[in-house]
Protein backbone atom coordinates (compact mmCIF):
# COMPACT_ATOMS: atom_id res chain seq x y z
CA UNK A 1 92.93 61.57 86.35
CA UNK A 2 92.97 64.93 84.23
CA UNK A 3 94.74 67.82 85.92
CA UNK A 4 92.72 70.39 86.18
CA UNK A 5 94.32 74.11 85.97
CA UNK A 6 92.04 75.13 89.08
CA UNK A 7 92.51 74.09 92.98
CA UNK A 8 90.69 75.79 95.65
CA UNK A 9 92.11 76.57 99.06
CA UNK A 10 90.18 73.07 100.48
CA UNK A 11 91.70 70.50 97.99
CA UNK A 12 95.44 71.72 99.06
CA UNK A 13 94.24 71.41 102.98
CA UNK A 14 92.72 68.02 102.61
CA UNK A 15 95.68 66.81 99.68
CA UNK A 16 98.72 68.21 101.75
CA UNK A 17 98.32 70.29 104.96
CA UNK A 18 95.61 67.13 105.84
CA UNK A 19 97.87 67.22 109.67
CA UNK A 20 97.00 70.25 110.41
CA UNK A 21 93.65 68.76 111.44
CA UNK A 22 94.23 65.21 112.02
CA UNK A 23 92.87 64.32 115.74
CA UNK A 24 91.63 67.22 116.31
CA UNK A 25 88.08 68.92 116.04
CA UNK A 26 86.89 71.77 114.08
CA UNK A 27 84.16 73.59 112.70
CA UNK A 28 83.22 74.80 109.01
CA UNK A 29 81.93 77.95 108.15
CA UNK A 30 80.55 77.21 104.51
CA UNK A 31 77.67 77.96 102.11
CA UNK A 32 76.47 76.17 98.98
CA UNK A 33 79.04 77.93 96.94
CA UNK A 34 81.92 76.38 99.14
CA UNK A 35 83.39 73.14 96.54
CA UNK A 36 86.32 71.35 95.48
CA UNK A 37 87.65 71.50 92.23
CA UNK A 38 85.58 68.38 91.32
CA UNK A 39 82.29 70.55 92.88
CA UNK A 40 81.97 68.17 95.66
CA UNK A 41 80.86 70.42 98.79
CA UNK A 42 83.62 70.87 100.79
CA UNK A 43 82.22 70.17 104.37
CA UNK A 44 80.86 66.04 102.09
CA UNK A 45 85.14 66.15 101.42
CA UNK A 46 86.18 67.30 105.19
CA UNK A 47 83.55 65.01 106.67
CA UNK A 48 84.76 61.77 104.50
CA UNK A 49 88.57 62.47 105.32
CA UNK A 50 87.78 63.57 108.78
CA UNK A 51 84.90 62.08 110.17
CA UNK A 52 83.79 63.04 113.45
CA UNK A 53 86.61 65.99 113.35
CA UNK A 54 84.00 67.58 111.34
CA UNK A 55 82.14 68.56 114.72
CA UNK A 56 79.89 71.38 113.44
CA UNK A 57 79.18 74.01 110.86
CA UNK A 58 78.67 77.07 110.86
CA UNK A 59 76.21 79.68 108.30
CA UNK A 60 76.59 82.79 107.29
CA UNK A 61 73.90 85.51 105.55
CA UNK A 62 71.77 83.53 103.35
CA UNK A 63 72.47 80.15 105.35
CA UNK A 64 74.36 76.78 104.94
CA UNK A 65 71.85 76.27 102.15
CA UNK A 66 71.81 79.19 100.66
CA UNK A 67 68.35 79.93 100.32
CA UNK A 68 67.58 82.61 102.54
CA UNK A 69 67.18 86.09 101.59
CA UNK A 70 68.97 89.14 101.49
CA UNK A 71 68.94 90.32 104.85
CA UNK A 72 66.72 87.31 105.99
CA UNK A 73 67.32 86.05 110.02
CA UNK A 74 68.47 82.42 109.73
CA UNK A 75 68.35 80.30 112.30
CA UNK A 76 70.60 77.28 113.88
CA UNK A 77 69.63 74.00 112.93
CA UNK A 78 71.08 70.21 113.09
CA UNK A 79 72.73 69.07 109.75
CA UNK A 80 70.11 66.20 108.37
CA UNK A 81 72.42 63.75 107.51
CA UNK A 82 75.04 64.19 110.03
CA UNK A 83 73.16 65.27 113.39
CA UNK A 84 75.73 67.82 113.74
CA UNK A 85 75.17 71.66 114.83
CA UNK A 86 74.80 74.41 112.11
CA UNK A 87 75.63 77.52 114.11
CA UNK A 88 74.34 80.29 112.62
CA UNK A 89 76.05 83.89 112.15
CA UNK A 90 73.09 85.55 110.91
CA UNK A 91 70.67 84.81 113.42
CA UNK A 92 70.52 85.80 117.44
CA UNK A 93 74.54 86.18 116.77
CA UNK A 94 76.56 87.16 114.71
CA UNK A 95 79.97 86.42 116.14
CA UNK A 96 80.93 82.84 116.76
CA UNK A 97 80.17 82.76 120.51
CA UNK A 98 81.47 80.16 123.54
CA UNK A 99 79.05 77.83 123.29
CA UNK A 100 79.25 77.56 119.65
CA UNK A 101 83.30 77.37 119.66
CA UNK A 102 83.41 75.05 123.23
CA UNK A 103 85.43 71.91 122.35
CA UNK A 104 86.55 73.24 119.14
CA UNK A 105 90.65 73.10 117.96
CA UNK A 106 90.37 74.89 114.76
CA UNK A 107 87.57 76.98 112.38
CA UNK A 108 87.76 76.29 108.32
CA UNK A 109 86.50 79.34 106.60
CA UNK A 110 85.48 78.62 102.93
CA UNK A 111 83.22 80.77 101.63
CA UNK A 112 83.35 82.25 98.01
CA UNK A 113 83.41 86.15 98.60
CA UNK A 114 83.26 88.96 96.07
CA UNK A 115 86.08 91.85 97.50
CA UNK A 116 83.39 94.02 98.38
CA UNK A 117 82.66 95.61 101.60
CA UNK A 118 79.00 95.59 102.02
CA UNK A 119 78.76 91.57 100.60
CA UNK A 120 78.72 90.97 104.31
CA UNK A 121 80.66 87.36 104.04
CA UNK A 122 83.85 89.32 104.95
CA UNK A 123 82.73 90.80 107.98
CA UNK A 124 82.17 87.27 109.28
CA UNK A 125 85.40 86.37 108.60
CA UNK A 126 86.23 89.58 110.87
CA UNK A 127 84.20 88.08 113.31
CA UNK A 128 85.57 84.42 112.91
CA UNK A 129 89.13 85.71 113.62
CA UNK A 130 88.04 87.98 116.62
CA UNK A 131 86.24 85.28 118.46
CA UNK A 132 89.02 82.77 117.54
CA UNK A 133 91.89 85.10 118.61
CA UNK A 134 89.67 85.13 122.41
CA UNK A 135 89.41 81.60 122.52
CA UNK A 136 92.66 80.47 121.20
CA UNK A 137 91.33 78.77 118.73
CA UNK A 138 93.04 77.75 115.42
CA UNK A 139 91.98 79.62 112.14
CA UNK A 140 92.44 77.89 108.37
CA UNK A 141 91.30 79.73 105.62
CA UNK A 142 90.54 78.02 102.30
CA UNK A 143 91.14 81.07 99.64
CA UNK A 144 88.90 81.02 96.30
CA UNK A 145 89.41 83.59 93.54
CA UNK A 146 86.75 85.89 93.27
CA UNK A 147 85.54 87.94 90.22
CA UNK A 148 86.78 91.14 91.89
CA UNK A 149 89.86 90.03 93.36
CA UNK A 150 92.43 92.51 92.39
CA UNK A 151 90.07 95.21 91.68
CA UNK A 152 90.46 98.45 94.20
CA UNK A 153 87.78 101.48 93.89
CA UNK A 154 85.93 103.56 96.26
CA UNK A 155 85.95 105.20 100.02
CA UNK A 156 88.11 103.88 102.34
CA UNK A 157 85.95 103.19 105.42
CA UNK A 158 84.94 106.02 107.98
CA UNK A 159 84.89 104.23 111.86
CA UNK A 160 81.76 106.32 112.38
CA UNK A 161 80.01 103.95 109.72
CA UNK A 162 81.12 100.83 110.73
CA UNK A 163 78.38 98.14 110.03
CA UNK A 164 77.55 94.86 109.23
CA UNK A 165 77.66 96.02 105.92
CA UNK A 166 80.76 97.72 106.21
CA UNK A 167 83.56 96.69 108.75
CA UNK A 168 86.64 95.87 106.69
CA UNK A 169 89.46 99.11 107.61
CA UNK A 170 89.53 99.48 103.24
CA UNK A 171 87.71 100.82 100.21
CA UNK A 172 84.53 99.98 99.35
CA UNK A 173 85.69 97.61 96.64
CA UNK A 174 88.65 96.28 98.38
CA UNK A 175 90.35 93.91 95.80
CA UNK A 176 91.64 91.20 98.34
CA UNK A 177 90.33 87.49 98.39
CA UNK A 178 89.28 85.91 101.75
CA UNK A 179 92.81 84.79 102.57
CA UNK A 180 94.65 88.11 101.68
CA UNK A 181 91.72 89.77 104.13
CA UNK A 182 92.18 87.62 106.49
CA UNK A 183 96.16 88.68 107.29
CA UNK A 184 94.78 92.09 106.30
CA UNK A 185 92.69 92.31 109.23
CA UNK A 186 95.29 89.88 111.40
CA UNK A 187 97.40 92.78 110.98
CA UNK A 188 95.62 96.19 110.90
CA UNK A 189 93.54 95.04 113.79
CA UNK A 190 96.61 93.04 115.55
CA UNK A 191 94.84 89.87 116.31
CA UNK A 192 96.80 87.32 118.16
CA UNK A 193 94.92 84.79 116.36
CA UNK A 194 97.30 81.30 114.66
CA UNK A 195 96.07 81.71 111.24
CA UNK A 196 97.11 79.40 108.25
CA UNK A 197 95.91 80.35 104.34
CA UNK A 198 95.74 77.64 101.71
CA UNK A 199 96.00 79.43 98.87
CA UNK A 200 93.93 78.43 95.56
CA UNK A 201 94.93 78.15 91.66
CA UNK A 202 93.25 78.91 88.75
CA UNK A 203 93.04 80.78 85.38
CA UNK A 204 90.15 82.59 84.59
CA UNK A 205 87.76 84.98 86.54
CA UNK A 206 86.85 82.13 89.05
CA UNK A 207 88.40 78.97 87.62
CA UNK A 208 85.48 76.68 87.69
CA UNK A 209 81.73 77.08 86.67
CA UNK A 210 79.91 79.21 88.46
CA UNK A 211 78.11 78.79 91.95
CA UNK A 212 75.99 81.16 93.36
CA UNK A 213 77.30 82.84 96.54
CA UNK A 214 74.03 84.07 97.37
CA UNK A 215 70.63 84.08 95.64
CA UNK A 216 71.18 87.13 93.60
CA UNK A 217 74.32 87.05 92.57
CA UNK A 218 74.17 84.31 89.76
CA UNK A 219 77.11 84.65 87.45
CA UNK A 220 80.13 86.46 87.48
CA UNK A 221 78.77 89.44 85.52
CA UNK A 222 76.18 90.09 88.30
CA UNK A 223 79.38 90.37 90.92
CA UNK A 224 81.12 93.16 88.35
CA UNK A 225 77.76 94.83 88.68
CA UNK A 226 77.21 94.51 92.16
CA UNK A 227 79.32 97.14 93.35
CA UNK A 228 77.70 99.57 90.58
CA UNK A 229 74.05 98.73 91.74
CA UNK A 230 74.10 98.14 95.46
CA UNK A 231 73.19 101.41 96.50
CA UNK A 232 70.19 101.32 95.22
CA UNK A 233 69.25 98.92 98.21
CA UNK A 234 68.84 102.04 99.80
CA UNK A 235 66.79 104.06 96.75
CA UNK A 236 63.72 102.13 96.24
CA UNK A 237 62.67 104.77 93.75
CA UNK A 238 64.84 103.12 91.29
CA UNK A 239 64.46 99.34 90.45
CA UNK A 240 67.96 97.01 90.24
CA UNK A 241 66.22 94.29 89.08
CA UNK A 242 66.29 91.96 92.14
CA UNK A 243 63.67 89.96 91.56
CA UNK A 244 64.13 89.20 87.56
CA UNK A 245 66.56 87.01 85.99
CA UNK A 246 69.16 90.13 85.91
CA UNK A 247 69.69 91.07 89.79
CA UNK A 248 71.53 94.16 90.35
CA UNK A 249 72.35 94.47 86.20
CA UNK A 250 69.18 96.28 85.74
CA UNK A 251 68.90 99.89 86.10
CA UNK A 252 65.15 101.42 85.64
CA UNK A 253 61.80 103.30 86.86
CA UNK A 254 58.70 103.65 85.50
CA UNK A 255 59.50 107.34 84.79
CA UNK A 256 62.52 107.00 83.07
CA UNK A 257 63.44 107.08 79.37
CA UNK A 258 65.54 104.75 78.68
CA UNK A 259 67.02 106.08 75.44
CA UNK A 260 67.64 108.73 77.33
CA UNK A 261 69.46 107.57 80.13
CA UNK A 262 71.08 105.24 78.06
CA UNK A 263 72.79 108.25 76.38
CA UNK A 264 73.28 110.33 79.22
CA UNK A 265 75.29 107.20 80.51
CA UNK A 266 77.03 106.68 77.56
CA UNK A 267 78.31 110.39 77.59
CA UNK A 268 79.51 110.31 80.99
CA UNK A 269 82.45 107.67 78.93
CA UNK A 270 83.24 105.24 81.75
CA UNK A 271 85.63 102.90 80.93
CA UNK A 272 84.82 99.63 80.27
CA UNK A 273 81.37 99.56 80.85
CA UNK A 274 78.65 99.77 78.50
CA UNK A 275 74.69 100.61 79.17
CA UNK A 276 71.91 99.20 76.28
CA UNK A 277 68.28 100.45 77.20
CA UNK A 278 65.71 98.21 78.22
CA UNK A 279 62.15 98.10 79.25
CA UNK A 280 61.63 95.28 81.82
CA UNK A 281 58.94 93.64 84.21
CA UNK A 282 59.98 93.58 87.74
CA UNK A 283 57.55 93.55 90.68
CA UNK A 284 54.74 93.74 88.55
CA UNK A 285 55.85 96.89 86.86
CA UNK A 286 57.22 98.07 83.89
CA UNK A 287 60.19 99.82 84.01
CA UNK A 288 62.26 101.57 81.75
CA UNK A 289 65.89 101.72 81.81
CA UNK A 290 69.48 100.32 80.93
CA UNK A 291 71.48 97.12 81.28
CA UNK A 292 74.83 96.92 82.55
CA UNK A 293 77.53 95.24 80.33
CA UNK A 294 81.06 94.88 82.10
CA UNK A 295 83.17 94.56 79.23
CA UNK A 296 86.26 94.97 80.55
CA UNK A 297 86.20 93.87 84.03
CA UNK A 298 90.21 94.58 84.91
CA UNK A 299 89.51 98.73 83.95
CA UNK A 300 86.32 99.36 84.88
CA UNK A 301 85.95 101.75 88.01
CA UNK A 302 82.89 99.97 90.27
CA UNK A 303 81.93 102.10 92.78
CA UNK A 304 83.30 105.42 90.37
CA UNK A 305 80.70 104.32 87.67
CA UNK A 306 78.09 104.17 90.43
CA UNK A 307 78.84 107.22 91.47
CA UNK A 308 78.47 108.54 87.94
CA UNK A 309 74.84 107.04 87.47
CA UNK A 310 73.38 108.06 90.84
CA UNK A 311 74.36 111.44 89.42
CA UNK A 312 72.41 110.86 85.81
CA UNK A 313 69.79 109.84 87.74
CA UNK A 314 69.80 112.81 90.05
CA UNK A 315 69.39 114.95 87.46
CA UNK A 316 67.21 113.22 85.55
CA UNK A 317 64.45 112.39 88.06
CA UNK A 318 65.31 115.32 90.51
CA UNK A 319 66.96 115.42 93.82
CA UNK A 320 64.34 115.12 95.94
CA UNK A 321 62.74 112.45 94.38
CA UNK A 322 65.97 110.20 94.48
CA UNK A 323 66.51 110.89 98.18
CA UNK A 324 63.36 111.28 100.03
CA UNK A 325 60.90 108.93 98.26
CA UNK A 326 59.12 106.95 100.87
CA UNK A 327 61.33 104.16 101.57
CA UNK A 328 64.56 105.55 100.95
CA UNK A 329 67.11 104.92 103.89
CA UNK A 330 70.16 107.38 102.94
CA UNK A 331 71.42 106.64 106.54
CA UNK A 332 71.41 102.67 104.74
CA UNK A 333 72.86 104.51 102.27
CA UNK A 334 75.93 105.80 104.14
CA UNK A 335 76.41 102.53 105.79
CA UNK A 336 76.76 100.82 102.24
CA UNK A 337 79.27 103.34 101.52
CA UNK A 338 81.09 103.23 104.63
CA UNK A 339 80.97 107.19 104.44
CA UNK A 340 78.20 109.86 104.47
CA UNK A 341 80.70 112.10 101.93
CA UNK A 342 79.28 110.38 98.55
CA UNK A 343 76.19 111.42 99.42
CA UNK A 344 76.45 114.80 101.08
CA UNK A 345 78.98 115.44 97.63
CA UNK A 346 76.46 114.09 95.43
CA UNK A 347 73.62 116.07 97.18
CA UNK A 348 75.81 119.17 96.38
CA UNK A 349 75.88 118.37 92.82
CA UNK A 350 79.65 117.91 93.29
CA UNK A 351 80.42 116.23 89.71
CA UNK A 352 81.23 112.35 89.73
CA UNK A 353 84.94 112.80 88.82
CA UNK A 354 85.74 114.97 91.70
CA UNK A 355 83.89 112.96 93.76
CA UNK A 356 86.00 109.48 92.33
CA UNK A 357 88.95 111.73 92.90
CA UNK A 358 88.83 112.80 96.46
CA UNK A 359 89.18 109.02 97.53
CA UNK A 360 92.36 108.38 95.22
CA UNK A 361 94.95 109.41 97.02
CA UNK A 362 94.05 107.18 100.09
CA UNK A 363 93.46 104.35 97.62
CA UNK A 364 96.82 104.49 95.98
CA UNK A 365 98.48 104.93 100.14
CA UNK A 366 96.41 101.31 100.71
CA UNK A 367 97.25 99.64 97.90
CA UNK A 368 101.02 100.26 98.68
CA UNK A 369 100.39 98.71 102.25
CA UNK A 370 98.54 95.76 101.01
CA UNK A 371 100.06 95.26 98.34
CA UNK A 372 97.15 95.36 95.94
C-alpha cells in the first residue's frame, strides 16, 4: 500500500490506541467531513473494527449529514443502516445530556473545525467535555488540521458575551485545532474530565482533498475568508454571497461601486489579502462589489482585515445605514465578536489599526500560555 504523508487523528486510534476502546461502548460525535485518510467515514471504520461498541452518534450544527442549514434546528434520528441513535446537539439540547450518555464508556469527537470562535463546532466540544467530566465518562479526540490552525487574530472573549457562537476563553480567531482546544479548555476551565488526543499528520493546509464542514464553507479559501466575512451575518445590508457558488468570499450591495471599494480596500494595504471587483447575482439581485483572494494565508490578519472593511464600508454607505437597516442584529453582532468594543470603536470612527491594536497585547499574553 502507498504511504500516504497525511493521517488523521481516527486512523492512529483505530491502527494503534485500538484498546483504548476494545469492550467497551462509545459514542461518535461526527459530520460528513469526519474521514480517514483513505476518505472512508470514520463512524463506517469505528463501526467495522468495533461493531456494536459503536453504540450511537451524535450531530452537531448542520447534522450527521450535513445538510442542514446555518442555524437550522436538527433533530435526533435512528442511523438507517445501523438502527442506532443519532443524538443531536443542535436540536432540544445542546449539551450531551443523561439519557443520551447512559451506558456510554467513552465519546470520539471527530469533527473537522476551522479555529474560529463563532464556527460553533468548538463550543460542542466545550460541551462534550463538560457533560463527560459530570458523568465520568471517557473523552478521545481525533485531531484534523484545519486551514486556520496556527493562525491567532482578534478579541479575546468578554464573559458578558458568551454564546453559542462564542464560548471558547480566546480570540476570535483562536489558532488551535480540536485537540489543542480540547486541553485548552481541560485546563482554563479545570475539567476533571480523562481526555486522550490522537494527534493527526499531514503537509499542506488540510492534507487531503477537501470536505465540506458545513454547507457553506466549500474549500479551504472560503475558511481564510470566513473570519473576514462573518459579521456580516449580522448586516444584511451588505451581501456575503451565501447563497452563490462563493459563500462568505463575496463582498457587495446594490449601492456600491465596486471599483470603488475595490480601491478603497486596496489602500487600506492589508497584508496578504487582495480584493478584485465584481458584480454578482445573489438572491435575485445584482450586487456590486469585491472578491476576496487570501494569498498568503500564514500573514494575513482575519478578523483585523474585517475590521478594516466594515470601516470602508461605513464610510462608504454611511453609518446609519450599515447599523440600523431593518434586519440588522448588532447585539448578533457583538455575540460574533465575543465583545461589544469593535463595534462601539467602529461606531466612533476609531480607525481599524487602533482598533486591531487594542486587542494585541492580550493576544501576544495568550499565545505565550498556549503556546500558539
Amino acid at each position: 500500500m502507498k504511504k500516504t504523508a497525511y493521517r488523521p487523528g481516527v486512523d492512529l486510534l483505530v491502527n494503534e490506541y485500538a484498546s483504548l476502546l476494545e469492550g467497551k461502548r462509545f459514542g461518535l460525535i461526527a459530520h460528513p467531513a469526519s474521514v480517514d485518510a483513505s476518505g472512508c467515514p470514520s463512524a463506517t471504520r469505528l463501526r467495522a473494527r468495533f461493531g456494536d461498541g459503536l453504540a450511537s452518534l451524535f450531530s452537531p450544527e448542520h447534522g450527521f449529514f450535513g445538510i442542514a442549514a446555518a442555524g437550522e434546528k436538527v433533530d435526533s434520528v435512528r442511523h438507517p443502516s445501523w438502527d442506532i441513535p443519532v443524538h443531536s446537539l443542535y436540536g432540544k439540547t445542546r449539551r450531551p445530556n443523561r439519557v443520551m450518555l447512559d451506558g456510554l464508556d467513552a465519546l470520539v469527537f471527530d469533527l473537522q473545525d476551522l479555529s474560529i470562535r463563532c464556527y460553533t463546532y468548538v463550543s460542542t466540544l466545550r460541551y462534550v467535555l463538560e457533560a463527560a467530566a459530570e458523568r465520568g465518562v471517557t473523552v478521545i479526540v481525533c485531531d484534523r488540521p484545519n486551514p486556520l490552525a496556527g493562525i491567532v487574530d482578534g478579541p479575546l472573549l468578554d464573559p458578558r458575551f458568551e454564546s453559542f457562537v462564542g464560548n471558547v476563553p480566546g480570540p476570535l480567531v483562536y489558532g488551535l485545532t480540536s485537540g489543542q482546544a480540547a486541553r485548552h479548555l481541560q485546563r482554563v476551565l479545570k475539567l476533571n474530565v480523562d481526555l486522550t488526543v490522537m494527534p493527526a499528520h499531514a503537509t499542506g493546509a488540510t492534507g487531503h482533498a477537501w470536505i465540506s464542514p458545513s454547507p457553506a464553507i466549500r474549500h479551504p479559501h472560503t475558511a481564510w475568508c470566513y473570519p473576514i466575512t462573518v459579521g456580516f451575518e449580522a448586516l444584511p445590508i451588505i451581501d456575503y454571497g451565501r447563497p452563490t457558488l462563493m459563500p462568505f468570499e463575496l463582498i457587495g450591495s446594490p449601492n456600491l461601486n465596486e471599483n470603488e471599494l475595490a480601491e478603497r480596500l486596496a489602500a487600506e494595504s492589508l497584508p496578504g489579502i487582495a480584493f478584485h471587483p465584481v458584480v454578482y447575482e445573489s438572491k435575485g439581485t445584482i450586487h456590486h462589489g469585491v472578491r476576496i483572494a487570501v494569498i498568503d494565508p500564514k500573514h494575513y490578519r482575519p478578523v483585523a482585515s474585517a475590521v478594516a472593511v466594515l470601516q470602508v464600508l461605513q464610510t462608504m454607505i454611511g453609518k446609519n445605514k450599515l447599523w440600523k437597516t431593518k434586519g440588522s442584529r448588532p447585539a448578533f453582532f457583538d455575540q460574533l465578536f465575543g465583545t461589544d468594543s469593535v463595534r462601539k470603536a467602529l461606531q466612533s470612527e476609531v480607525p481599524w489599526k487602533k482598533i486591531a491594536q487594542s486587542w494585541q497585547r492580550d493576544l501576544n499574553r495568550w499565545k505565550l500560555k498556549v503556546d500558539c
